[in-house]
C-alpha atoms as a PDB file:
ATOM      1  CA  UNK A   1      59.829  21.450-141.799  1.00  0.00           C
ATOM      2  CA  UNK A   2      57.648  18.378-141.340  1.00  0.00           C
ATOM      3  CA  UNK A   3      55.724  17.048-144.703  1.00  0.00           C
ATOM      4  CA  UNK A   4      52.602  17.627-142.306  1.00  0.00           C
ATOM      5  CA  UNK A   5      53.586  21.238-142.200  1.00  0.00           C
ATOM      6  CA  UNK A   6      54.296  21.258-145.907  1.00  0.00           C
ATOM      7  CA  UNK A   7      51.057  19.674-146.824  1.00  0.00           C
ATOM      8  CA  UNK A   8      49.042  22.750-144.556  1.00  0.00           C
ATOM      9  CA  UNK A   9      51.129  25.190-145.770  1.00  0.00           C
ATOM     10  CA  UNK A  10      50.098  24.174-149.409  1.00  0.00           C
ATOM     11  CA  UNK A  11      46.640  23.669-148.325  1.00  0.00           C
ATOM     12  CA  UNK A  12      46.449  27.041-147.139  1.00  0.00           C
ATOM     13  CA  UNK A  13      47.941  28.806-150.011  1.00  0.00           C
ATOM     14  CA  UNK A  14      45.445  26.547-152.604  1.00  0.00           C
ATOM     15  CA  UNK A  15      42.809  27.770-150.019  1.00  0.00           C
ATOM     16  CA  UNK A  16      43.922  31.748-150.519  1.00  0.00           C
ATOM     17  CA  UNK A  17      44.197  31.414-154.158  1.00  0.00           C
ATOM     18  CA  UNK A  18      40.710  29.638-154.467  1.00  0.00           C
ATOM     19  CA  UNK A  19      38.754  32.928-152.704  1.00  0.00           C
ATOM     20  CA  UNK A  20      41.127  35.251-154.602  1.00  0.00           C
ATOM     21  CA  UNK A  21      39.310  33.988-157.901  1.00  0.00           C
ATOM     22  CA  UNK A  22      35.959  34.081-156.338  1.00  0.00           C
ATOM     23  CA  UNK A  23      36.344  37.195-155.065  1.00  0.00           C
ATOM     24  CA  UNK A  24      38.176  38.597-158.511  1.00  0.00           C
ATOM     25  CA  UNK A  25      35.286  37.078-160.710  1.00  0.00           C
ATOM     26  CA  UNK A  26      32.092  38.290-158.525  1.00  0.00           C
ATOM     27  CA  UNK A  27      29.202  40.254-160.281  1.00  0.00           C
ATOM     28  CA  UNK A  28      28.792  43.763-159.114  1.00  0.00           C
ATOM     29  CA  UNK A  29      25.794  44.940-159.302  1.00  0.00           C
ATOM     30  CA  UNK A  30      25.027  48.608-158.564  1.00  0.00           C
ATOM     31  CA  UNK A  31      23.231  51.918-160.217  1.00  0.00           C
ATOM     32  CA  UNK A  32      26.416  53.816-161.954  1.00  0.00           C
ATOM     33  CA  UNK A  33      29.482  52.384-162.620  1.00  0.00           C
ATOM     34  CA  UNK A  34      32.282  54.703-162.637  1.00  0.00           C
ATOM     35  CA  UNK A  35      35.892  53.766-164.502  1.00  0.00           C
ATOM     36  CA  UNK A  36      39.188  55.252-164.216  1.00  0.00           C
ATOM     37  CA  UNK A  37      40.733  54.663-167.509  1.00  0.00           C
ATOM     38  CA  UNK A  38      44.390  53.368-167.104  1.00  0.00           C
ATOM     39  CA  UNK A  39      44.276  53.217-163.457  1.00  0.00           C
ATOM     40  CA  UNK A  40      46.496  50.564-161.896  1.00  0.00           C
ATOM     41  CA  UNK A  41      48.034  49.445-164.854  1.00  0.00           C
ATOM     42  CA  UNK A  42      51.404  49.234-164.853  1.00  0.00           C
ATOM     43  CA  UNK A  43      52.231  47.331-168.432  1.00  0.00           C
ATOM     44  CA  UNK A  44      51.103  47.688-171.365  1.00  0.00           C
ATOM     45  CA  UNK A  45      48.223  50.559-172.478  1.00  0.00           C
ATOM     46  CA  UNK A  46      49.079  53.275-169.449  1.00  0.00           C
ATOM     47  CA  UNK A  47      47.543  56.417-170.637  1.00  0.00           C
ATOM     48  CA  UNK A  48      48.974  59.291-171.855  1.00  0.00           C
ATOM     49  CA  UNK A  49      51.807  61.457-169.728  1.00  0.00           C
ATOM     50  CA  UNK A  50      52.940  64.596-171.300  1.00  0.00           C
ATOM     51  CA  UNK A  51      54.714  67.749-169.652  1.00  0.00           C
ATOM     52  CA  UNK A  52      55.008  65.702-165.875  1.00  0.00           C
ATOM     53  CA  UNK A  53      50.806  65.330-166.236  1.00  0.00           C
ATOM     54  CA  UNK A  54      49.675  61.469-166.179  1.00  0.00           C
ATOM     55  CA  UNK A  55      46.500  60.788-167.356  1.00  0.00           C
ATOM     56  CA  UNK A  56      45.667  58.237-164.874  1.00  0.00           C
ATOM     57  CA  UNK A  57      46.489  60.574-162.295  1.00  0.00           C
ATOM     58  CA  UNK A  58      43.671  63.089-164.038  1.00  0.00           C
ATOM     59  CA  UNK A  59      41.453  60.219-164.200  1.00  0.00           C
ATOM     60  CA  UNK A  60      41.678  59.038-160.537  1.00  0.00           C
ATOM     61  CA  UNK A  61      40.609  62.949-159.159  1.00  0.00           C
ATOM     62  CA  UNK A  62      37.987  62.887-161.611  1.00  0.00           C
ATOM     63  CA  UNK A  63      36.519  59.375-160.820  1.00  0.00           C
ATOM     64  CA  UNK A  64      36.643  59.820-157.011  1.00  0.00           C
ATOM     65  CA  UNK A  65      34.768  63.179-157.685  1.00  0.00           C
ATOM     66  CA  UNK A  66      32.657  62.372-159.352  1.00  0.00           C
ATOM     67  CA  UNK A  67      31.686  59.208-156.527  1.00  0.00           C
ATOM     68  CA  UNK A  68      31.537  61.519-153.984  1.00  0.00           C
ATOM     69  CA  UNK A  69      28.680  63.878-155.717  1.00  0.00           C
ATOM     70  CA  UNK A  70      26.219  60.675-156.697  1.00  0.00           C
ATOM     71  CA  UNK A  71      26.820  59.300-153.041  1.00  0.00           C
ATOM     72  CA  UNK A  72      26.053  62.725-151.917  1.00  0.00           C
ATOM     73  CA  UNK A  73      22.443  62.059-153.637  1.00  0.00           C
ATOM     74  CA  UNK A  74      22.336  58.419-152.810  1.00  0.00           C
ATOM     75  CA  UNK A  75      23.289  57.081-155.560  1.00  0.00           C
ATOM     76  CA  UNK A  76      24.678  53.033-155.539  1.00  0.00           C
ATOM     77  CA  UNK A  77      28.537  53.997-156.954  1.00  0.00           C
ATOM     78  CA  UNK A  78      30.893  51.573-157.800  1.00  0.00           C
ATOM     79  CA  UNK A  79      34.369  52.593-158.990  1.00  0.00           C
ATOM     80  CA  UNK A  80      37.090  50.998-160.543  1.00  0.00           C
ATOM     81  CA  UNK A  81      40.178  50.669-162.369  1.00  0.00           C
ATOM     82  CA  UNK A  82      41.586  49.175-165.489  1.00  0.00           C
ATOM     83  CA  UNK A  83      40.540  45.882-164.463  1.00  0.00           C
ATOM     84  CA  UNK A  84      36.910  46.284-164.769  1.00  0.00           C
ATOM     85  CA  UNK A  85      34.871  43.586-163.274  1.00  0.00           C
ATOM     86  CA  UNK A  86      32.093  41.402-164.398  1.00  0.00           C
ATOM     87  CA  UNK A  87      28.857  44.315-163.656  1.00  0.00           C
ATOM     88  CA  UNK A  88      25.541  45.028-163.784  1.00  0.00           C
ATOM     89  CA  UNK A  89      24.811  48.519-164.026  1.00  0.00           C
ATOM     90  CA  UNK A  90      22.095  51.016-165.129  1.00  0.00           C
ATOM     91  CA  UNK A  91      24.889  53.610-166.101  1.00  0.00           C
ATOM     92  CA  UNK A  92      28.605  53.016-166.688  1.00  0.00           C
ATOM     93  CA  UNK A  93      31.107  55.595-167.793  1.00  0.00           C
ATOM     94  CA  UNK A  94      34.524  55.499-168.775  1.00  0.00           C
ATOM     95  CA  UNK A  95      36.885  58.556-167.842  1.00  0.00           C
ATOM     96  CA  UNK A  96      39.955  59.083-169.936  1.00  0.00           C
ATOM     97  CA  UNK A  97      42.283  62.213-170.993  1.00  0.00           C
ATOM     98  CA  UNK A  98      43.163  61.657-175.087  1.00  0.00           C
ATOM     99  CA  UNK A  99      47.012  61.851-176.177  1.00  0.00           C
ATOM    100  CA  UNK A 100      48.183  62.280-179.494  1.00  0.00           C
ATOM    101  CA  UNK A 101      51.627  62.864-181.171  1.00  0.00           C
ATOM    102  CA  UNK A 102      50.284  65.668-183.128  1.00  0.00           C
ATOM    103  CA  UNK A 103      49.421  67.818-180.139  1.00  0.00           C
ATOM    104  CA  UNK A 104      46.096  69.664-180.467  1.00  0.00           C
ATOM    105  CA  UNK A 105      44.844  67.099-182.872  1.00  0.00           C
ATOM    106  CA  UNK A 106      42.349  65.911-180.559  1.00  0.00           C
ATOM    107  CA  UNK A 107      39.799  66.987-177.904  1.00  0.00           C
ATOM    108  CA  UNK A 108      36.626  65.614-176.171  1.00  0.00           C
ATOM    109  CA  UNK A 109      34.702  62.715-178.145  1.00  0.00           C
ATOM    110  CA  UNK A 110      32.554  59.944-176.911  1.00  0.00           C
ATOM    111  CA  UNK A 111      32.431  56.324-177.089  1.00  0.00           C
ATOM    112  CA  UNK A 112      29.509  54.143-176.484  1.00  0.00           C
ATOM    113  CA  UNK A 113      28.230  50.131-175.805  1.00  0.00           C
ATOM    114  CA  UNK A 114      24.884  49.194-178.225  1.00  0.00           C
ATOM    115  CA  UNK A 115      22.614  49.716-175.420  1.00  0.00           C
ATOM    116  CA  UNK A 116      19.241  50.883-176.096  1.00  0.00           C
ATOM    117  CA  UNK A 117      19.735  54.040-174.897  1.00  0.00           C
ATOM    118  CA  UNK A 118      23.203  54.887-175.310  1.00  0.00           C
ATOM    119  CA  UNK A 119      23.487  57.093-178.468  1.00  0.00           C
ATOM    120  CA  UNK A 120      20.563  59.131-176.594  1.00  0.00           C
ATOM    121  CA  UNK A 121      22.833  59.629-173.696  1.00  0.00           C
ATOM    122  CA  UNK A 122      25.686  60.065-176.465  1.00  0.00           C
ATOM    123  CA  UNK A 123      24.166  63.079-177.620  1.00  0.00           C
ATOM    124  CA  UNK A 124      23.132  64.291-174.294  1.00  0.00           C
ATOM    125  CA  UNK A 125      26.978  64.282-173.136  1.00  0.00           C
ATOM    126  CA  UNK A 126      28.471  65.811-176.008  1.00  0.00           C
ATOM    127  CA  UNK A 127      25.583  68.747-175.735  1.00  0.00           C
ATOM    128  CA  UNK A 128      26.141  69.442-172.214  1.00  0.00           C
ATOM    129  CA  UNK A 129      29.850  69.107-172.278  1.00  0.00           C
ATOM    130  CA  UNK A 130      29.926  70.867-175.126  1.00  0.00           C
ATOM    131  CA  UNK A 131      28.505  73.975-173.965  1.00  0.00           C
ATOM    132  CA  UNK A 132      31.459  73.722-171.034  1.00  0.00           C
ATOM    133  CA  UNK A 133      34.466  72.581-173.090  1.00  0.00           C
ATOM    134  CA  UNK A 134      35.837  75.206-174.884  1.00  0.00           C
ATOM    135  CA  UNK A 135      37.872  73.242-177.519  1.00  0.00           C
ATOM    136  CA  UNK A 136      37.586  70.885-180.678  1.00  0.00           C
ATOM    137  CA  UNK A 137      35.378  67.657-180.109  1.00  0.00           C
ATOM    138  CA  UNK A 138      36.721  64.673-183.041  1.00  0.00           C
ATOM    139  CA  UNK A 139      33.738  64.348-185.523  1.00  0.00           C
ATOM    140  CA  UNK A 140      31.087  61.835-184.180  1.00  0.00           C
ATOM    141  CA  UNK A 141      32.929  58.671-183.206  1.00  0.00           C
ATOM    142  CA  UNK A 142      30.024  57.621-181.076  1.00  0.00           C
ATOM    143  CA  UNK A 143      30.803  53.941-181.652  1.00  0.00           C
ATOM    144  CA  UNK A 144      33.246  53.685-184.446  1.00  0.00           C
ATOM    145  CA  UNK A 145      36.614  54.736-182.864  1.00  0.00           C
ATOM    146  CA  UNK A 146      35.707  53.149-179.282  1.00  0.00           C
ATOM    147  CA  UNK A 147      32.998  50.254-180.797  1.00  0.00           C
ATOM    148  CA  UNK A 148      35.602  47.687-179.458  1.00  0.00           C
ATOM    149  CA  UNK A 149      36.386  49.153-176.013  1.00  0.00           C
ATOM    150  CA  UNK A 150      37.334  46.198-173.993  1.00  0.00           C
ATOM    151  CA  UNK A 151      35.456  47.550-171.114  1.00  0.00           C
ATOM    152  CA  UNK A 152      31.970  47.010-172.936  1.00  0.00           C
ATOM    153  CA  UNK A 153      31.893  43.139-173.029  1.00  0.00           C
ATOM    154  CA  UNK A 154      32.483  43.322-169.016  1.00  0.00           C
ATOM    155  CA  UNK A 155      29.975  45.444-167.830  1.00  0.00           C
ATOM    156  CA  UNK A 156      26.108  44.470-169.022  1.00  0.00           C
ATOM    157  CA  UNK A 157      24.061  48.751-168.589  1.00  0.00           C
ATOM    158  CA  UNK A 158      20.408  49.151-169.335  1.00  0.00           C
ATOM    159  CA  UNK A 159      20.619  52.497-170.729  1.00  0.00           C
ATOM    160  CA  UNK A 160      24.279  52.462-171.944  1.00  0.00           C
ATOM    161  CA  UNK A 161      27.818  52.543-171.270  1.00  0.00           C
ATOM    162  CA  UNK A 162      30.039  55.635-172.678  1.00  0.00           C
ATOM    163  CA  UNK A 163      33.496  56.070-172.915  1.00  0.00           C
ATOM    164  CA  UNK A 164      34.168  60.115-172.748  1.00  0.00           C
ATOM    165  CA  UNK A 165      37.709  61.397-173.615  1.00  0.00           C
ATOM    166  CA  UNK A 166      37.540  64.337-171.810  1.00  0.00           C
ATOM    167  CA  UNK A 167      40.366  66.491-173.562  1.00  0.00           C
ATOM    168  CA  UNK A 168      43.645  66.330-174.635  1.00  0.00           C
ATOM    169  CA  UNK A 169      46.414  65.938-172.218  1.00  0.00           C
ATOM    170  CA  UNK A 170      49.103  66.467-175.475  1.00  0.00           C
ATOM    171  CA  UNK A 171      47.892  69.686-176.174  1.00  0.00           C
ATOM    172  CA  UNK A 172      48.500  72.374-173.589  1.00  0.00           C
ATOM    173  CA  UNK A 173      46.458  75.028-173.959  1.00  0.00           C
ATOM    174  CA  UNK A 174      43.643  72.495-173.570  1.00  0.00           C
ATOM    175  CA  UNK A 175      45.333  71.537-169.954  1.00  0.00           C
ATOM    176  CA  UNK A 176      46.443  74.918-169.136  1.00  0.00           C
ATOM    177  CA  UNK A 177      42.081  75.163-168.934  1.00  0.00           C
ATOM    178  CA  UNK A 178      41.687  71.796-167.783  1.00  0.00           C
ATOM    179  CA  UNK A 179      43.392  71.401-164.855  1.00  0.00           C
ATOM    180  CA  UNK A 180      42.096  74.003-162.193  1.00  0.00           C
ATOM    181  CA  UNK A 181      38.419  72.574-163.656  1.00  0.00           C
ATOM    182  CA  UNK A 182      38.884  69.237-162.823  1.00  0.00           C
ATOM    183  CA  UNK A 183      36.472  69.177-160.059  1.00  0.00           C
ATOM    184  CA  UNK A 184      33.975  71.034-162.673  1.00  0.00           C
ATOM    185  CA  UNK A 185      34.437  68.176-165.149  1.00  0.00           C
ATOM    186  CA  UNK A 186      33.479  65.711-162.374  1.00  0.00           C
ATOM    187  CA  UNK A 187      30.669  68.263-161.536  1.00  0.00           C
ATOM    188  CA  UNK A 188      29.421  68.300-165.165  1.00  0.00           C
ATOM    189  CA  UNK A 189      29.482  64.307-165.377  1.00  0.00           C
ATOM    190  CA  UNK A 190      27.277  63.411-162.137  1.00  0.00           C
ATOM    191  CA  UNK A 191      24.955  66.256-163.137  1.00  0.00           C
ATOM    192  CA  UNK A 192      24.887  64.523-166.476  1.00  0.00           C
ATOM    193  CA  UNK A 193      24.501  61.004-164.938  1.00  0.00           C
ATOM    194  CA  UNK A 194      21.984  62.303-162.114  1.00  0.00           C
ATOM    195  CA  UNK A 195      19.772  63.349-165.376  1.00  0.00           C
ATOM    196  CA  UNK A 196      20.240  60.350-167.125  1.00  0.00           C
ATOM    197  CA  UNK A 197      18.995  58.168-164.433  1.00  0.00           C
ATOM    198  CA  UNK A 198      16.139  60.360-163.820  1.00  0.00           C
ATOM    199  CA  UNK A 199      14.921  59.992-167.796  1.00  0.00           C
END
């Protein structure tokens, strides 16, 4: 190979590399941002798994769910992965499935960002889900358990960002009821989110 050649191929690669960072460090901006907790990570922080059910898995049908109801309404969606981009957003919400070696320690609890309207939305969740979800919630974490979610200092909301643990993948009896209501759960969260952008 020619040093010509050499010097275009390099070129070229430098060139390839240079609009992979662009592109990987763009702003989104859209209405509701929609994360899949764990999703796409391979290393490191994976989820839960427990009796062959993955947690990412449970997060990916509930996050493309979920995106197809609010586009069904019109609704700007954008969703992602672990790797959450720089965003604007009036809405963003984290999905996840807890885990915990004690199984049925946990259940359904909320996380949320210090936007101005986020512990409102907080208690909105928690009320609506609660009515739904048939099982223990952890006593009111709002921001203490999930106050450093790496996800918040990514995404800038106007009325909040919440991380909901939807249940407890450990704890069987809690995904013996869980999984044939997985679309439900996606149901009850873009009802929830449809509201939210309406108040």
């Amino acid at each position: 190979m020619s040093v010509r050649a050499v010097l275009g191929l390099l070129i070229g690669i430098l060139f390839f590399l240079l609009v992979m960072a662009i592109f990987n460090n763009r702003v989104i901006t859209t209405t509701v941002l929609i994360q899949e907790g764990h999703v796409g990570r391979v290393i490191g922080n994976t989820g839960s798994i427990y009796n062959g059910l993955v947690e990412s898995k449970w997060n990916s049908i509930v996050g493309k769910e979920v995106e197809r109801l609010l586009e069904a309404k019109g609704i700007d969606v954008e969703r992602v992965g672990a790797k959450i981009p720089i965003c604007n957003a009036e809405i963003a919400i984290a999905i996840h499935f807890d885990g915990s070696e004690q199984h049925c320690a946990t259940g359904a609890s909320i996380g949320r960002n210090a936007a101005p309207d986020a512990k409102a939305m907080a208690k909105h969740w928690r009320s609506q889900y609660g009515s739904f979800f048939p099982f223990k919630w952890h006593k009111d974490n709002f921001t203490r358990n999930l106050s450093h979610y790496y996800g918040f200092s990514q995404v800038q909301t106007t009325k909040g960002f919440l991380v909901l643990e939807l249940g407890e993948l450990t704890c069987k009896k809690q995904t013996d009821w869980l999984q044939p209501r997985l679309k439900q759960v996606a149901a009850k969260i873009a009802n929830f989110i449809i509201k939210e952008l309406k108040q």
